[in-house]
Protein backbone atom coordinates (compact mmCIF):
# COMPACT_ATOMS: atom_id res chain seq x y z
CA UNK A 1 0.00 0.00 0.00
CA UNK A 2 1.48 3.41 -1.19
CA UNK A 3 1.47 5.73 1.82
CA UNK A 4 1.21 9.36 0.03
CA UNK A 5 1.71 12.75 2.63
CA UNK A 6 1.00 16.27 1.06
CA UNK A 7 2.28 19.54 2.93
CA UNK A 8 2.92 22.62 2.02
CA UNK A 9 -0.24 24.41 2.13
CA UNK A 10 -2.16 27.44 3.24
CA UNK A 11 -3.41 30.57 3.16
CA UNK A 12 -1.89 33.29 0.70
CA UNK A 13 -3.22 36.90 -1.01
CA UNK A 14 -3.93 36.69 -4.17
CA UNK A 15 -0.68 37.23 -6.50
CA UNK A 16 1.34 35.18 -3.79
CA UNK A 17 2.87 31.69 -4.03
CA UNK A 18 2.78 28.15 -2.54
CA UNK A 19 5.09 25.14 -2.94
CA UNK A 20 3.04 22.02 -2.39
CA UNK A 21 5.07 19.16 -1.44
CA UNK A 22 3.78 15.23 -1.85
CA UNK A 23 6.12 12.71 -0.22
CA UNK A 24 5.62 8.86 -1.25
CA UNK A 25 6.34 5.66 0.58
CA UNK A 26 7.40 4.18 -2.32
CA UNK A 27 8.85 4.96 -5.78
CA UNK A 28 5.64 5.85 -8.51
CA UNK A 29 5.80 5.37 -11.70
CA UNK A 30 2.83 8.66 -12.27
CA UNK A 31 2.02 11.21 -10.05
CA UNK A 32 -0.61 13.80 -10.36
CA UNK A 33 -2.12 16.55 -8.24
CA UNK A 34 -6.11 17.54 -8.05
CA UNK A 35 -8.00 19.80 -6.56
CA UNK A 36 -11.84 20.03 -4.75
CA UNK A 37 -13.57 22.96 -4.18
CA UNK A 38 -16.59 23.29 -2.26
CA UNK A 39 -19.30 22.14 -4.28
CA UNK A 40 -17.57 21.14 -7.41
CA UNK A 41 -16.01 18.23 -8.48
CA UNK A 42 -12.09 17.21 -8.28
CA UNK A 43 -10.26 18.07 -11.53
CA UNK A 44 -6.85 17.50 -12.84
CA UNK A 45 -3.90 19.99 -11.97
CA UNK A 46 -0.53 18.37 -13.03
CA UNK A 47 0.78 14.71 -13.42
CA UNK A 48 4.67 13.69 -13.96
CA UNK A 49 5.65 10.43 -14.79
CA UNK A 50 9.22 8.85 -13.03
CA UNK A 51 12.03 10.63 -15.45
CA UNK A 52 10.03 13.87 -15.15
CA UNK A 53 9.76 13.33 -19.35
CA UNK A 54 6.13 13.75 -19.53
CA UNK A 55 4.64 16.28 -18.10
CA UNK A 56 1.16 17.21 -18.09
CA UNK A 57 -1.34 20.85 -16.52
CA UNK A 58 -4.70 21.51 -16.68
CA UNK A 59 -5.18 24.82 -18.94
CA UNK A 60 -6.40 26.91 -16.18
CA UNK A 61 -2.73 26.43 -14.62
CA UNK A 62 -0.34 26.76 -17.52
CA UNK A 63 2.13 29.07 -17.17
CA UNK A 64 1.65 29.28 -13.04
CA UNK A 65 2.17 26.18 -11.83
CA UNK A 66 5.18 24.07 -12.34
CA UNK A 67 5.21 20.41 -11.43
CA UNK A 68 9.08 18.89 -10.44
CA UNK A 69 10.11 15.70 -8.89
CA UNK A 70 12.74 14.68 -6.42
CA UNK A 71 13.73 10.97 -7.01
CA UNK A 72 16.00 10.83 -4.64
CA UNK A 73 13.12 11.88 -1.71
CA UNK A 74 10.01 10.04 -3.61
CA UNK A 75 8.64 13.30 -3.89
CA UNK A 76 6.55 15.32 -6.40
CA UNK A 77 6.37 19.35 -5.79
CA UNK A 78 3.96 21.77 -7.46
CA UNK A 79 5.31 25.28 -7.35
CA UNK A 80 2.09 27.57 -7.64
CA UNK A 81 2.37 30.95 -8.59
CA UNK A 82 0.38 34.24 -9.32
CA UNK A 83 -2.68 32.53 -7.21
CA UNK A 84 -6.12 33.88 -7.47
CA UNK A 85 -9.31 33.06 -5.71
CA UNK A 86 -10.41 30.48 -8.35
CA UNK A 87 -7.21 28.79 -6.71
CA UNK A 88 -8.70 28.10 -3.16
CA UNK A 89 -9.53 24.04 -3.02
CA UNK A 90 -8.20 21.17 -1.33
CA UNK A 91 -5.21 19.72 -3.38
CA UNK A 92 -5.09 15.81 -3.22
CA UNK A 93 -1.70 14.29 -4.51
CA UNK A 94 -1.96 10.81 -6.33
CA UNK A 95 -0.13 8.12 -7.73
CA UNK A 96 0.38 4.79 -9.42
CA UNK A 97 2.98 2.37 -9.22
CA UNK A 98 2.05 1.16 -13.03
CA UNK A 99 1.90 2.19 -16.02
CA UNK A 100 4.43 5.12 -16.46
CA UNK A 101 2.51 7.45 -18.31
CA UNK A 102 0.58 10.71 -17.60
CA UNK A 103 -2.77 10.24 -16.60
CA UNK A 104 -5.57 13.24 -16.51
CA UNK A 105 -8.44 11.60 -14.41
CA UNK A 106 -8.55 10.62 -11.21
CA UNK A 107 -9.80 7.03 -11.86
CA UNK A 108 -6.68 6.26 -12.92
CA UNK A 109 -4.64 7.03 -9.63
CA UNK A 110 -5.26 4.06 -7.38
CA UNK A 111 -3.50 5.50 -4.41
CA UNK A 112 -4.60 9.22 -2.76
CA UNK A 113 -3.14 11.41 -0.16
CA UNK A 114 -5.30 13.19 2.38
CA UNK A 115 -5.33 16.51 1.14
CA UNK A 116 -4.15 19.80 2.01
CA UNK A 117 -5.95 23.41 2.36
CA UNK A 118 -5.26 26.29 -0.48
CA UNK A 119 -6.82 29.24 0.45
CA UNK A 120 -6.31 32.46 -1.64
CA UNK A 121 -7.92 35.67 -0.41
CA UNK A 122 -8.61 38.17 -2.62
């Protein structure tokens, strides 16, 4: 059983920044980050596959957030920049141990952390 631990969140003003961190138990082969908001459904933010050669961002991120991966520490970071409201969610790291590709839904991600609080005010 992957064992996945997100940190790095909190609460920012808008235009600010936020390094969320996911640690793993165990090396994955695909790791993505969602995000919740109240009332709406998770959706895709990022996904990076073991080399870091595919990469993947929702459209509603490009160009903010950058997704990176630390082998070495079984960890997957999303640098967020230039935040705004629409922003605010709980971000869920997840990962597979299969299947090395980048993968946009979240059926695909057998294994889930337990979430961590972004909350831009405006």
């Amino acid at each position: 059983q992957v064992q996945l631990v997100e940190s790095g969140g909190g609460l920012v003003q808008a235009g600010g920044s936020l390094r969320l961190s996911c640690a793993a138990s165990e090396r994955t082969l695909s790791t993505g980050w969602f995000r919740q908001a109240p009332g709406k459904e998770r959706e895709f933010v990022s996904a990076i596959t073991w080399s870091g050669g595919s990469i993947r961002y929702a459209d509603s991120v490009k160009g903010r957030f950058t997704i990176s991966r630390d082998n070495a520490k079984n960890t997957v970071n999303l640098q967020m920049n230039n935040l705004s409201p629409e922003d605010t969610a709980v971000y869920y790291c997840a990962a597979r141990i299969t299947s090395g590709v980048v993968y946009t839904t979240h059926k695909d991600y057998p294994y889930w952390g337990q979430g961590t609080q972004v909350t831009v005010s405006s």
